[in-house]
PDB file of N, CA and C in Angstrom:
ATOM      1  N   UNK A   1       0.838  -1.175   0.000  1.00  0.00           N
ATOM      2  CA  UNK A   1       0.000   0.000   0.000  1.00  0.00           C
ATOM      3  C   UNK A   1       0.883   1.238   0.000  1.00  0.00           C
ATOM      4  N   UNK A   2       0.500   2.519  -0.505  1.00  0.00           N
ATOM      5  CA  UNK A   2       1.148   3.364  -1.019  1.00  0.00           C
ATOM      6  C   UNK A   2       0.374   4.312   0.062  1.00  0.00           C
ATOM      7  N   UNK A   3       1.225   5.267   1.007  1.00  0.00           N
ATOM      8  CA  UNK A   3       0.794   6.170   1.606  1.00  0.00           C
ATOM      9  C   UNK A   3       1.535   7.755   1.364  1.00  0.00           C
ATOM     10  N   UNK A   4       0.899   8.558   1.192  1.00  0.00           N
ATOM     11  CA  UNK A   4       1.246   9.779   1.124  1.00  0.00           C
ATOM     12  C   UNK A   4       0.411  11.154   1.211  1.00  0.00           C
ATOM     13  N   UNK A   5       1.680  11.553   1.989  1.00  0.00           N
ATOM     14  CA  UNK A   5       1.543  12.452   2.984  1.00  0.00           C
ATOM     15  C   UNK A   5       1.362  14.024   2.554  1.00  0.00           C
ATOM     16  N   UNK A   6       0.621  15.083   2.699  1.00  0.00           N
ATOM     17  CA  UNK A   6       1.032  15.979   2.016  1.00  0.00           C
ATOM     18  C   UNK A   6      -0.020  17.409   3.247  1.00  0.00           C
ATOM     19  N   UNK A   7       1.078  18.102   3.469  1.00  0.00           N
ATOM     20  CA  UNK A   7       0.629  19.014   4.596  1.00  0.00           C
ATOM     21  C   UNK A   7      -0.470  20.094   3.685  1.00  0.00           C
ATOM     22  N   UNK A   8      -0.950  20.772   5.052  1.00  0.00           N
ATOM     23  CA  UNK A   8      -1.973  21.924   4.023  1.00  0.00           C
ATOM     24  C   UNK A   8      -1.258  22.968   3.646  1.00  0.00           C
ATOM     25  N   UNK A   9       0.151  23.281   4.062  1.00  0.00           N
ATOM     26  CA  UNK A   9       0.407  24.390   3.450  1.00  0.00           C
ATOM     27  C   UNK A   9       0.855  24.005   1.707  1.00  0.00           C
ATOM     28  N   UNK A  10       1.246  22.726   1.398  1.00  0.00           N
ATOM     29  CA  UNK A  10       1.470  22.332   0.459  1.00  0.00           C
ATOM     30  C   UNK A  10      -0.215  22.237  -1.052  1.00  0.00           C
ATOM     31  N   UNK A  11      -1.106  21.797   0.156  1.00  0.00           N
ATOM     32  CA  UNK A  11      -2.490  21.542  -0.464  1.00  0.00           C
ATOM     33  C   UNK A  11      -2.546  23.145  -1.168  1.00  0.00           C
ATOM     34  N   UNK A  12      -2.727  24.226   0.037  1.00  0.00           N
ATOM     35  CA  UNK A  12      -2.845  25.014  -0.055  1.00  0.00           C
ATOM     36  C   UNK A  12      -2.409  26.453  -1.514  1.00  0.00           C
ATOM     37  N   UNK A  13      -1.244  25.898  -1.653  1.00  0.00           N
ATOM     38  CA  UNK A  13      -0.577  26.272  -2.788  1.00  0.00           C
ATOM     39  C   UNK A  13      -0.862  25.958  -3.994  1.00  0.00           C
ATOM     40  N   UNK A  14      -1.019  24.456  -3.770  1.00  0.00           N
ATOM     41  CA  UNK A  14      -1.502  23.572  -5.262  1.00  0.00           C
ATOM     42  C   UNK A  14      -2.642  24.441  -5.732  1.00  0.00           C
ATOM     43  N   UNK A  15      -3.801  24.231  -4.902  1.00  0.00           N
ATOM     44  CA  UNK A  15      -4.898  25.141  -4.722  1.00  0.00           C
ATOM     45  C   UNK A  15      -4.963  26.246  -5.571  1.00  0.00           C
ATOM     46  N   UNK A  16      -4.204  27.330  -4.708  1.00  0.00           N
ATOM     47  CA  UNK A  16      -4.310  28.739  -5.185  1.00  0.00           C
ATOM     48  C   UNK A  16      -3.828  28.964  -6.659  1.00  0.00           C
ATOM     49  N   UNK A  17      -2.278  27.741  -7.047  1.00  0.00           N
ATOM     50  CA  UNK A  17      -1.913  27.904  -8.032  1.00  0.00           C
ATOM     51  C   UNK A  17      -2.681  27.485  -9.384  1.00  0.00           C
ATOM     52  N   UNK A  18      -3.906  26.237  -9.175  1.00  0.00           N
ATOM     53  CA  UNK A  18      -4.902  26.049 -10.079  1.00  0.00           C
ATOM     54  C   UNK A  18      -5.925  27.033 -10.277  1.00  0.00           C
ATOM     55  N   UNK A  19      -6.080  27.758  -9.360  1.00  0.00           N
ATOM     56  CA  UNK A  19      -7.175  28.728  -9.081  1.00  0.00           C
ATOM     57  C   UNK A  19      -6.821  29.672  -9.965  1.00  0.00           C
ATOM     58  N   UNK A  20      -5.355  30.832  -9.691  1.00  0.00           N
ATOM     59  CA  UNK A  20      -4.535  31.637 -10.621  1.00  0.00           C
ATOM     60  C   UNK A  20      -4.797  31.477 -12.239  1.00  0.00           C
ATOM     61  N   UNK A  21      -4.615  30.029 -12.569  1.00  0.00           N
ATOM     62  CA  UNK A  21      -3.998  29.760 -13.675  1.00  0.00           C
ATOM     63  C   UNK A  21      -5.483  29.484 -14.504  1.00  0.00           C
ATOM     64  N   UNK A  22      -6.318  29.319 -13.472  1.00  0.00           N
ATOM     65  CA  UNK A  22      -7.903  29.364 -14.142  1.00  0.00           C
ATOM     66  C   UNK A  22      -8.301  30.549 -14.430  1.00  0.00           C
ATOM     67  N   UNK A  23      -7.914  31.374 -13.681  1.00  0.00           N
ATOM     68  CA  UNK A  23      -8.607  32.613 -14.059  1.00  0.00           C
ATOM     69  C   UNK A  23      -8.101  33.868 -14.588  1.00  0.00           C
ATOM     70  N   UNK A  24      -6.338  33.648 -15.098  1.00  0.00           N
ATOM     71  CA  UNK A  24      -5.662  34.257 -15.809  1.00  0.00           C
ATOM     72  C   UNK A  24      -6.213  33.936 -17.326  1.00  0.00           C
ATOM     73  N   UNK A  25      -6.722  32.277 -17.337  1.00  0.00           N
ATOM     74  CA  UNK A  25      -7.619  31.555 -18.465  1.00  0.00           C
ATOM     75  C   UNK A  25      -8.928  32.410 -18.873  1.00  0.00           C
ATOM     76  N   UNK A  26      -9.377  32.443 -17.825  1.00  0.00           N
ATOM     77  CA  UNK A  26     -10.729  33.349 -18.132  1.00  0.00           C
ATOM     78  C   UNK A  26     -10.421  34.615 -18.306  1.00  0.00           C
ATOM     79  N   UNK A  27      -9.691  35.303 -18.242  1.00  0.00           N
ATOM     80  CA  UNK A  27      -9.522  36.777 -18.249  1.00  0.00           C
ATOM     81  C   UNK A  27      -9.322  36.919 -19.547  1.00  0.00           C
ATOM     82  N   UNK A  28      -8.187  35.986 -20.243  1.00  0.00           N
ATOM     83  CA  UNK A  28      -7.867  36.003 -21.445  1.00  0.00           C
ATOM     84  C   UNK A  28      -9.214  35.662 -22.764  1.00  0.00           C
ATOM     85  N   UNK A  29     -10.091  35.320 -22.244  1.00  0.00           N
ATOM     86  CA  UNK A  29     -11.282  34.935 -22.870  1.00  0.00           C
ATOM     87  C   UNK A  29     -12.215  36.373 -23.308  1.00  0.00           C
ATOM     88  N   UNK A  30     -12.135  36.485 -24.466  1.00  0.00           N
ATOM     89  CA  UNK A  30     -12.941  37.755 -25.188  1.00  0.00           C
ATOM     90  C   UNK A  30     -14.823  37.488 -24.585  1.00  0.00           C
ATOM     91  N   UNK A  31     -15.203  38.458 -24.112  1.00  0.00           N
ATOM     92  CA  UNK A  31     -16.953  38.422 -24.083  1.00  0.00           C
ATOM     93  C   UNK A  31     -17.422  38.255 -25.356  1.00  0.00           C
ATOM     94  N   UNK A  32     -17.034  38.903 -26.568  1.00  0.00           N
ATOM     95  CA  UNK A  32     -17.731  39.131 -27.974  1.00  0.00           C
ATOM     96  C   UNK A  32     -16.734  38.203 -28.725  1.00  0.00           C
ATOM     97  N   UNK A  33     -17.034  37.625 -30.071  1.00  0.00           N
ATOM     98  CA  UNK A  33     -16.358  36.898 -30.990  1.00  0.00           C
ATOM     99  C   UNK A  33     -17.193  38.309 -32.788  1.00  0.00           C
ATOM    100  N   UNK A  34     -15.633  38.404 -33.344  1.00  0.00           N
ATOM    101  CA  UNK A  34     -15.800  39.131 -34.830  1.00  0.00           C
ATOM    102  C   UNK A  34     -16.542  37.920 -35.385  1.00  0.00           C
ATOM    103  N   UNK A  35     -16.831  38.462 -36.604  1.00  0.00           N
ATOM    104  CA  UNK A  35     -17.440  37.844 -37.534  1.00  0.00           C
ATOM    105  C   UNK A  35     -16.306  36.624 -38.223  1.00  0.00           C
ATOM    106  N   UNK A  36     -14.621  37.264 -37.972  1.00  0.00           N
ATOM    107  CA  UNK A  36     -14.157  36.249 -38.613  1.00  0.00           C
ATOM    108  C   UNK A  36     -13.169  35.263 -37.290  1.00  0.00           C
ATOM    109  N   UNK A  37     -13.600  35.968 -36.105  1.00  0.00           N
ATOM    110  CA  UNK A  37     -13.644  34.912 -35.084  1.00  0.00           C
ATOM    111  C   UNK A  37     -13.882  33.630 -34.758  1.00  0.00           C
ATOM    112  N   UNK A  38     -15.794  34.178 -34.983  1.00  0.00           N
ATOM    113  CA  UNK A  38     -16.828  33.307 -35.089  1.00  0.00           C
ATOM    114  C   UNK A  38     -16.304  32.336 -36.240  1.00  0.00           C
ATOM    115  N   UNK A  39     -15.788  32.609 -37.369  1.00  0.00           N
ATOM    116  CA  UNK A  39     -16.025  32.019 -38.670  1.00  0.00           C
ATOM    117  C   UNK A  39     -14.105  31.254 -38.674  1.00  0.00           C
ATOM    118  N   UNK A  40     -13.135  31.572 -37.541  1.00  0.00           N
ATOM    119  CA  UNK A  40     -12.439  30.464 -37.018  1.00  0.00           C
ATOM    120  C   UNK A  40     -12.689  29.354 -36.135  1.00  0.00           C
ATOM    121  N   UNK A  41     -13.903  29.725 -34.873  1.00  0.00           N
ATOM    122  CA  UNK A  41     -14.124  28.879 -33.944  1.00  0.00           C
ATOM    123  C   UNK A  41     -14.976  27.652 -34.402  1.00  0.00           C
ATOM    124  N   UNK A  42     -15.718  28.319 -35.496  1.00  0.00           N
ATOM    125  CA  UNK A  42     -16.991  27.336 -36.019  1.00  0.00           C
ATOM    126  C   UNK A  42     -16.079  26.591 -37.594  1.00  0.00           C
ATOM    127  N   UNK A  43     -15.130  27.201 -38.325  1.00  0.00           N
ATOM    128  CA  UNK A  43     -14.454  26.320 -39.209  1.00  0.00           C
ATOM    129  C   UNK A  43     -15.245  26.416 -40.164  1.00  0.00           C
ATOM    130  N   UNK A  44     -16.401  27.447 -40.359  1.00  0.00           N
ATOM    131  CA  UNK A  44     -17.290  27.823 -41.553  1.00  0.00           C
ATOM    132  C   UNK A  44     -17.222  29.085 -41.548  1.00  0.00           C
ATOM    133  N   UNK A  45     -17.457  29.801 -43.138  1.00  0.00           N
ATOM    134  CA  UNK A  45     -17.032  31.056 -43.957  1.00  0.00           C
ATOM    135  C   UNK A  45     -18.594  31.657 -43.193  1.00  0.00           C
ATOM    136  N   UNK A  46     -18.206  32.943 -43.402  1.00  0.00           N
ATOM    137  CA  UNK A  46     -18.793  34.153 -42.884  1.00  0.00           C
ATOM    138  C   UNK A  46     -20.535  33.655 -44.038  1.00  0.00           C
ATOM    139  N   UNK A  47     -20.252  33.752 -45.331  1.00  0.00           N
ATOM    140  CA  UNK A  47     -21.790  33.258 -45.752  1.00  0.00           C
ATOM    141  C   UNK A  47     -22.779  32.164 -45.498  1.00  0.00           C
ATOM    142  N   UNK A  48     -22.115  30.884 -45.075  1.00  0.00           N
ATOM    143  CA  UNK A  48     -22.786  30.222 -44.233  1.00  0.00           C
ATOM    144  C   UNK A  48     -23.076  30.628 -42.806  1.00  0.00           C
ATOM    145  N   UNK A  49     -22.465  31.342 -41.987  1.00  0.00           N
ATOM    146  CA  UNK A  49     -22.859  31.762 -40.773  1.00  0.00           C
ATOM    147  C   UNK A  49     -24.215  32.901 -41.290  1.00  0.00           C
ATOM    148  N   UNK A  50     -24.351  33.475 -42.041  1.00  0.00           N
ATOM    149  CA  UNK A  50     -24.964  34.479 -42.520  1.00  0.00           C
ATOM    150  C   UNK A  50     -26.794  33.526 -43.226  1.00  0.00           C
ATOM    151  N   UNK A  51     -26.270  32.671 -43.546  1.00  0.00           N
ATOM    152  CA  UNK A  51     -27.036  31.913 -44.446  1.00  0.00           C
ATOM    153  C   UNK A  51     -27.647  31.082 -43.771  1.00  0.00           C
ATOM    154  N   UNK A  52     -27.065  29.911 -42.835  1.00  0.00           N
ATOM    155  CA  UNK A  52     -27.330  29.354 -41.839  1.00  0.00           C
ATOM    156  C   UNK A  52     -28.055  29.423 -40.686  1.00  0.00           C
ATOM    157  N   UNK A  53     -26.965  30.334 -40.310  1.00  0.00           N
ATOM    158  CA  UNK A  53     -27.289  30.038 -38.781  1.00  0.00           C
ATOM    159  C   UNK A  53     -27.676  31.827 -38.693  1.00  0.00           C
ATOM    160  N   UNK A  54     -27.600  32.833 -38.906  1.00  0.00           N
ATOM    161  CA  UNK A  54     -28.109  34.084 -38.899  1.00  0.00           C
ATOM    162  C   UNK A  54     -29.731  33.930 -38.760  1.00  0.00           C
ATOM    163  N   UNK A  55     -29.880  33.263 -40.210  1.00  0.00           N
ATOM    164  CA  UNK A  55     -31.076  33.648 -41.014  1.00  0.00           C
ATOM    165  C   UNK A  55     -31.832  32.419 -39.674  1.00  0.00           C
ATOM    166  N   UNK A  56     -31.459  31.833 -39.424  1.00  0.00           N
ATOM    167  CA  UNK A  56     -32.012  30.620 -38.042  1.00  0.00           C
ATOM    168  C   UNK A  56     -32.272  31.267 -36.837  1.00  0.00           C
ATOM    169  N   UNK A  57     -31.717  32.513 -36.840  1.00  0.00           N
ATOM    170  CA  UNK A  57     -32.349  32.818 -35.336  1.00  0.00           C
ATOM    171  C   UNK A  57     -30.620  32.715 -34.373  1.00  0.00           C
ATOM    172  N   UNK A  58     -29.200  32.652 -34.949  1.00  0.00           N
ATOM    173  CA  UNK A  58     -28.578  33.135 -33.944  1.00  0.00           C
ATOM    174  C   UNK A  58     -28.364  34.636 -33.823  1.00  0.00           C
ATOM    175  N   UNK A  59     -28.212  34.710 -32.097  1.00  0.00           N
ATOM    176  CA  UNK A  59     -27.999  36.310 -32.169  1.00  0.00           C
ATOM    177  C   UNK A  59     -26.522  36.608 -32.383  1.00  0.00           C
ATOM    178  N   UNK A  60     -26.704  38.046 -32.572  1.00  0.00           N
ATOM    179  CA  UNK A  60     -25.756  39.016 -32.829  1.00  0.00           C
ATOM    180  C   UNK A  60     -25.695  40.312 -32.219  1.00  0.00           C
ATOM    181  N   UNK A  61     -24.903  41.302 -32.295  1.00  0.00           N
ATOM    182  CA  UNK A  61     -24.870  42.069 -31.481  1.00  0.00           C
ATOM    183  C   UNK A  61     -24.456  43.433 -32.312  1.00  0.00           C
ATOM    184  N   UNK A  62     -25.126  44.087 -33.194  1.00  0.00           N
ATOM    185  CA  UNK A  62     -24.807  45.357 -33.839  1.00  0.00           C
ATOM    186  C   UNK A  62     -24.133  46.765 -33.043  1.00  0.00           C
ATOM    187  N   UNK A  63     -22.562  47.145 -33.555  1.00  0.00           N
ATOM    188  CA  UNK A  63     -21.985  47.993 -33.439  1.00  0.00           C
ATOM    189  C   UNK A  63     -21.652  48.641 -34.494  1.00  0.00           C
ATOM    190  N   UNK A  64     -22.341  49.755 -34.779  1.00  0.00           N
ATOM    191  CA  UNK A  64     -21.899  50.327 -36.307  1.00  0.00           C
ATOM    192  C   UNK A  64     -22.080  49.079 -37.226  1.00  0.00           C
ATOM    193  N   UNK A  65     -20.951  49.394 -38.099  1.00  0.00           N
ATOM    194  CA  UNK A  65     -21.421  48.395 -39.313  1.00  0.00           C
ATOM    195  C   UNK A  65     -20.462  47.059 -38.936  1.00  0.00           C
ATOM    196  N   UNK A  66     -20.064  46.575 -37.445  1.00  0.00           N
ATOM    197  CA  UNK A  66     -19.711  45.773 -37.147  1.00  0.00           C
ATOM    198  C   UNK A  66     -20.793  44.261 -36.226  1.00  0.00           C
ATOM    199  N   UNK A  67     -20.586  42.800 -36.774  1.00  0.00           N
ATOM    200  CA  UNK A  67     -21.534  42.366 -35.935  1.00  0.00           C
ATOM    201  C   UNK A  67     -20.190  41.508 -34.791  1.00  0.00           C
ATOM    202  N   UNK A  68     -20.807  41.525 -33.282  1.00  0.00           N
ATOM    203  CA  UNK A  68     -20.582  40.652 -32.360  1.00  0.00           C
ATOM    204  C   UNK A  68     -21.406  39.549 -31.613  1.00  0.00           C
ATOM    205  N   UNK A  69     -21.140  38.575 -31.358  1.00  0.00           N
ATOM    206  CA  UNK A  69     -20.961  37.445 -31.119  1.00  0.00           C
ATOM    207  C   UNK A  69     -20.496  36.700 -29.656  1.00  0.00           C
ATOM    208  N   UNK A  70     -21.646  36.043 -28.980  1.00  0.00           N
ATOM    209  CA  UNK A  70     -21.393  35.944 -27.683  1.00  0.00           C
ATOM    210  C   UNK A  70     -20.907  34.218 -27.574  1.00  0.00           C
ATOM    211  N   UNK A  71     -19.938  34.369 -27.449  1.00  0.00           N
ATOM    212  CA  UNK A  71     -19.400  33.101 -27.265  1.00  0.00           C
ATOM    213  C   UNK A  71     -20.796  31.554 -26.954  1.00  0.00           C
ATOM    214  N   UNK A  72     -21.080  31.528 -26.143  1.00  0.00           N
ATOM    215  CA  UNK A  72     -22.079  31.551 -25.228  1.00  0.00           C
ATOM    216  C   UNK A  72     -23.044  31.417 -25.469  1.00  0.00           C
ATOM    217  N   UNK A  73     -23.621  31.862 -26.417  1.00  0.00           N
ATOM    218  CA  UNK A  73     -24.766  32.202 -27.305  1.00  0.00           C
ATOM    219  C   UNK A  73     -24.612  31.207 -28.416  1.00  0.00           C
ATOM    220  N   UNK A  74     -23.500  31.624 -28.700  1.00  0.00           N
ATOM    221  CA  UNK A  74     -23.617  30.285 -30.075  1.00  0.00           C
ATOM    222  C   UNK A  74     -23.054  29.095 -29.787  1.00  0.00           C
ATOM    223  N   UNK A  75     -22.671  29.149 -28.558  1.00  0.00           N
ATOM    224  CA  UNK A  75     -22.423  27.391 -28.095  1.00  0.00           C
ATOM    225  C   UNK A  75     -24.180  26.934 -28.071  1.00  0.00           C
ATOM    226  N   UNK A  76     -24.893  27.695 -27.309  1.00  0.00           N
ATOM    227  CA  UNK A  76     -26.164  27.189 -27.014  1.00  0.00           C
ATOM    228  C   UNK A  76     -27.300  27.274 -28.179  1.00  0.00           C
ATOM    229  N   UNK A  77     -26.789  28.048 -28.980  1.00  0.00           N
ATOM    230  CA  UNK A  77     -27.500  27.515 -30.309  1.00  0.00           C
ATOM    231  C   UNK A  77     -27.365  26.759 -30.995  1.00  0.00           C
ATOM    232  N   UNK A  78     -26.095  26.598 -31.217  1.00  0.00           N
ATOM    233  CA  UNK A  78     -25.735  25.290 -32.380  1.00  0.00           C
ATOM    234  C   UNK A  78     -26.211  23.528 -30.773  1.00  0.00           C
ATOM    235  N   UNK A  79     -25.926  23.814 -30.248  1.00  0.00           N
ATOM    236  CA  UNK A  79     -26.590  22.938 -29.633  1.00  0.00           C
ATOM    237  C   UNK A  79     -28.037  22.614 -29.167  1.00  0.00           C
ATOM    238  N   UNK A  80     -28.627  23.516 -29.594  1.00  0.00           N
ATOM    239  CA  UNK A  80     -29.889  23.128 -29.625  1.00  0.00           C
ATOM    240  C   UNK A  80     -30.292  22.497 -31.302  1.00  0.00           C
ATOM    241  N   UNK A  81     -29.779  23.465 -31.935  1.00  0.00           N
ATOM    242  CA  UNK A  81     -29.566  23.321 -34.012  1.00  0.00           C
ATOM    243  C   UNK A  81     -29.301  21.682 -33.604  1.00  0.00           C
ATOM    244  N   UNK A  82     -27.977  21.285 -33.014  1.00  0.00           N
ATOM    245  CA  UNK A  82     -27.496  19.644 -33.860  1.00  0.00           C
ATOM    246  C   UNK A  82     -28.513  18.671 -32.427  1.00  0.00           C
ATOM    247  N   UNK A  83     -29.143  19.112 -31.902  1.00  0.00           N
ATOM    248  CA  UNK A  83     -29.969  18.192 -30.571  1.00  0.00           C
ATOM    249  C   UNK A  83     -31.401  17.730 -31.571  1.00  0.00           C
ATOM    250  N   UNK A  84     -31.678  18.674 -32.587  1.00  0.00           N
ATOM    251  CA  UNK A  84     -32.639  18.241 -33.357  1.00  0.00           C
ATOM    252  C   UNK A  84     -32.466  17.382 -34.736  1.00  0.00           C
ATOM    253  N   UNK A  85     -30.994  17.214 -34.922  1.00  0.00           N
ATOM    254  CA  UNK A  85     -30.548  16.712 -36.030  1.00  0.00           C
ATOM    255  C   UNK A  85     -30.435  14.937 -35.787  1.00  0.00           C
ATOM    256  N   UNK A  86     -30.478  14.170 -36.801  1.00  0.00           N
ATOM    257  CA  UNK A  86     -30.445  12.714 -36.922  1.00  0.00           C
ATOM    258  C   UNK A  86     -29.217  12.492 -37.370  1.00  0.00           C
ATOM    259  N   UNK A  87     -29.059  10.846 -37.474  1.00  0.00           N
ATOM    260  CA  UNK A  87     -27.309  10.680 -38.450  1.00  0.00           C
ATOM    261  C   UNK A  87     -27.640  10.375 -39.824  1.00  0.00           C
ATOM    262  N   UNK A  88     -29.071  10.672 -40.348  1.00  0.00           N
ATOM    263  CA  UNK A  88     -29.061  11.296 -41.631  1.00  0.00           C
ATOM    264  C   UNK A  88     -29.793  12.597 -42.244  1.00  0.00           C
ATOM    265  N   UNK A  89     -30.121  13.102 -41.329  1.00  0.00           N
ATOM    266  CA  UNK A  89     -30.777  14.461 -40.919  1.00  0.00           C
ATOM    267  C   UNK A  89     -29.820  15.694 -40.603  1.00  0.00           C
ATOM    268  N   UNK A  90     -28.716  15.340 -40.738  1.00  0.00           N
ATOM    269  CA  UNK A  90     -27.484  16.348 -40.084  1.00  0.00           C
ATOM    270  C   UNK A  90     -26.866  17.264 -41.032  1.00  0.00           C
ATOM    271  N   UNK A  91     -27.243  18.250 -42.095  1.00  0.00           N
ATOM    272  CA  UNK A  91     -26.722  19.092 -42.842  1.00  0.00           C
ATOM    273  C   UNK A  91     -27.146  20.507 -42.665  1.00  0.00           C
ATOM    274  N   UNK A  92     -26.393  21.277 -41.977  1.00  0.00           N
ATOM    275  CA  UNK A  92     -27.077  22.469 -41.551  1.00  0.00           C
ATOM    276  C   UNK A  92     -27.122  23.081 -42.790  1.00  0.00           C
ATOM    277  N   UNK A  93     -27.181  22.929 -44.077  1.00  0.00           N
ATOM    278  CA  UNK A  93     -27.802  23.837 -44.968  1.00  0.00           C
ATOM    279  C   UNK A  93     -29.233  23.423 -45.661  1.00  0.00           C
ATOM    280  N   UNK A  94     -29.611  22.294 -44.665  1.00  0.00           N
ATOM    281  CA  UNK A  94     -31.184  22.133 -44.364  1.00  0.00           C
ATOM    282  C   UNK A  94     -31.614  22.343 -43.098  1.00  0.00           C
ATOM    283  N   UNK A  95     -31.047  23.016 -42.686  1.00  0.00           N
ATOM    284  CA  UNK A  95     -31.428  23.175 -41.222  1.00  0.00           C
ATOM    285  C   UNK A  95     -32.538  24.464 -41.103  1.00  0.00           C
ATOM    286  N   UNK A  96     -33.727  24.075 -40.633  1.00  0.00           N
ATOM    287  CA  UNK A  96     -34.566  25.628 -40.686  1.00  0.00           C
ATOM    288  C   UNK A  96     -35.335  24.810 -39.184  1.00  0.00           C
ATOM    289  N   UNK A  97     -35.373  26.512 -38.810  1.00  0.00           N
ATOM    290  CA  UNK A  97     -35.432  26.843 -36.957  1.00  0.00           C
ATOM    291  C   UNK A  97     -37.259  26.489 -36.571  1.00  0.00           C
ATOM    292  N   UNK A  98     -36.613  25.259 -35.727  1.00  0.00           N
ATOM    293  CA  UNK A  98     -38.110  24.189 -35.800  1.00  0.00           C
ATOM    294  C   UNK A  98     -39.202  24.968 -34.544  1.00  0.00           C
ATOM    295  N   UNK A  99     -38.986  26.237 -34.102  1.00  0.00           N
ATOM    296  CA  UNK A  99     -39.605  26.626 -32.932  1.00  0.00           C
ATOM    297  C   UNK A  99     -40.523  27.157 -33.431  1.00  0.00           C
ATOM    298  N   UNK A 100     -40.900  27.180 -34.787  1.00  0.00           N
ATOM    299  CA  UNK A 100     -42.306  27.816 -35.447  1.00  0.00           C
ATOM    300  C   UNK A 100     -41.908  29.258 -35.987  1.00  0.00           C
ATOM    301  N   UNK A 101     -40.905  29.685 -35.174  1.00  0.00           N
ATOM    302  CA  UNK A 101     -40.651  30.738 -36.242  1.00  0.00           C
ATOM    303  C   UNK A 101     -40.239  30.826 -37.938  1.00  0.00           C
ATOM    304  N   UNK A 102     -40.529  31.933 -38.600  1.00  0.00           N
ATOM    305  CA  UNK A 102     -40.079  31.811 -39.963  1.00  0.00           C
ATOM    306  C   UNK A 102     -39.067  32.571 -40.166  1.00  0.00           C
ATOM    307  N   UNK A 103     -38.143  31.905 -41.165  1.00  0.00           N
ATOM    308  CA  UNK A 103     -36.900  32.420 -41.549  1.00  0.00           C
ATOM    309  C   UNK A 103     -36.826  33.478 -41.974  1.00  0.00           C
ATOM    310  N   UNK A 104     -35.701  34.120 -41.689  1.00  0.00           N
ATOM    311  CA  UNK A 104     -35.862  35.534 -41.592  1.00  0.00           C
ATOM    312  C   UNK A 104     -35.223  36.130 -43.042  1.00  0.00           C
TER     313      UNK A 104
END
């Protein structure tokens, strides 16, 4: 059997130093994503986001003639988008927004 020992000032450190390194993580994390942000994180061109998932009901966030993008927001959309999709039902350029609304 393997015993080991480890005091709290030691715990203590480990601790604070995961804690630090989490939230130097989060700090570094943008609130808004650009258009060609969005269109690195998702690995699809700005006209399918436009075509897609726009015209579907994700939000956006108008600044001047700039749009933003809540991280956050489009995690929880495209996950609701692929929660309705099948494994032959899965092409978001048939994808139209099943909540009764009409495409915009």
């Amino acid at each position: 059997m393997l015993s080991v020992q480890i005091d709290d000032k030691t715990v203590t450190t480990l601790l604070e130093k995961a804690i630090n390194e989490r939230v130097d993580e989060l700090a570094k994390q943008k609130y808004f994503m650009s258009y060609k942000e969005l269109s690195e994180y998702l690995n699809i061109s700005k006209p399918i986001i436009e075509d897609r998932l726009i015209k579907n009901g994700l939000k956006y966030y108008k600044v001047g003639t700039k749009y933003l993008f809540k991280k956050n927001e489009v995690d929880e959309f495209l996950d609701d988008m692929t929660a309705s999709m099948t494994a032959t039902n899965n092409d978001i350029k048939f994808f139209n927004k099943l909540k009764g609304a009409a495409i915009r």
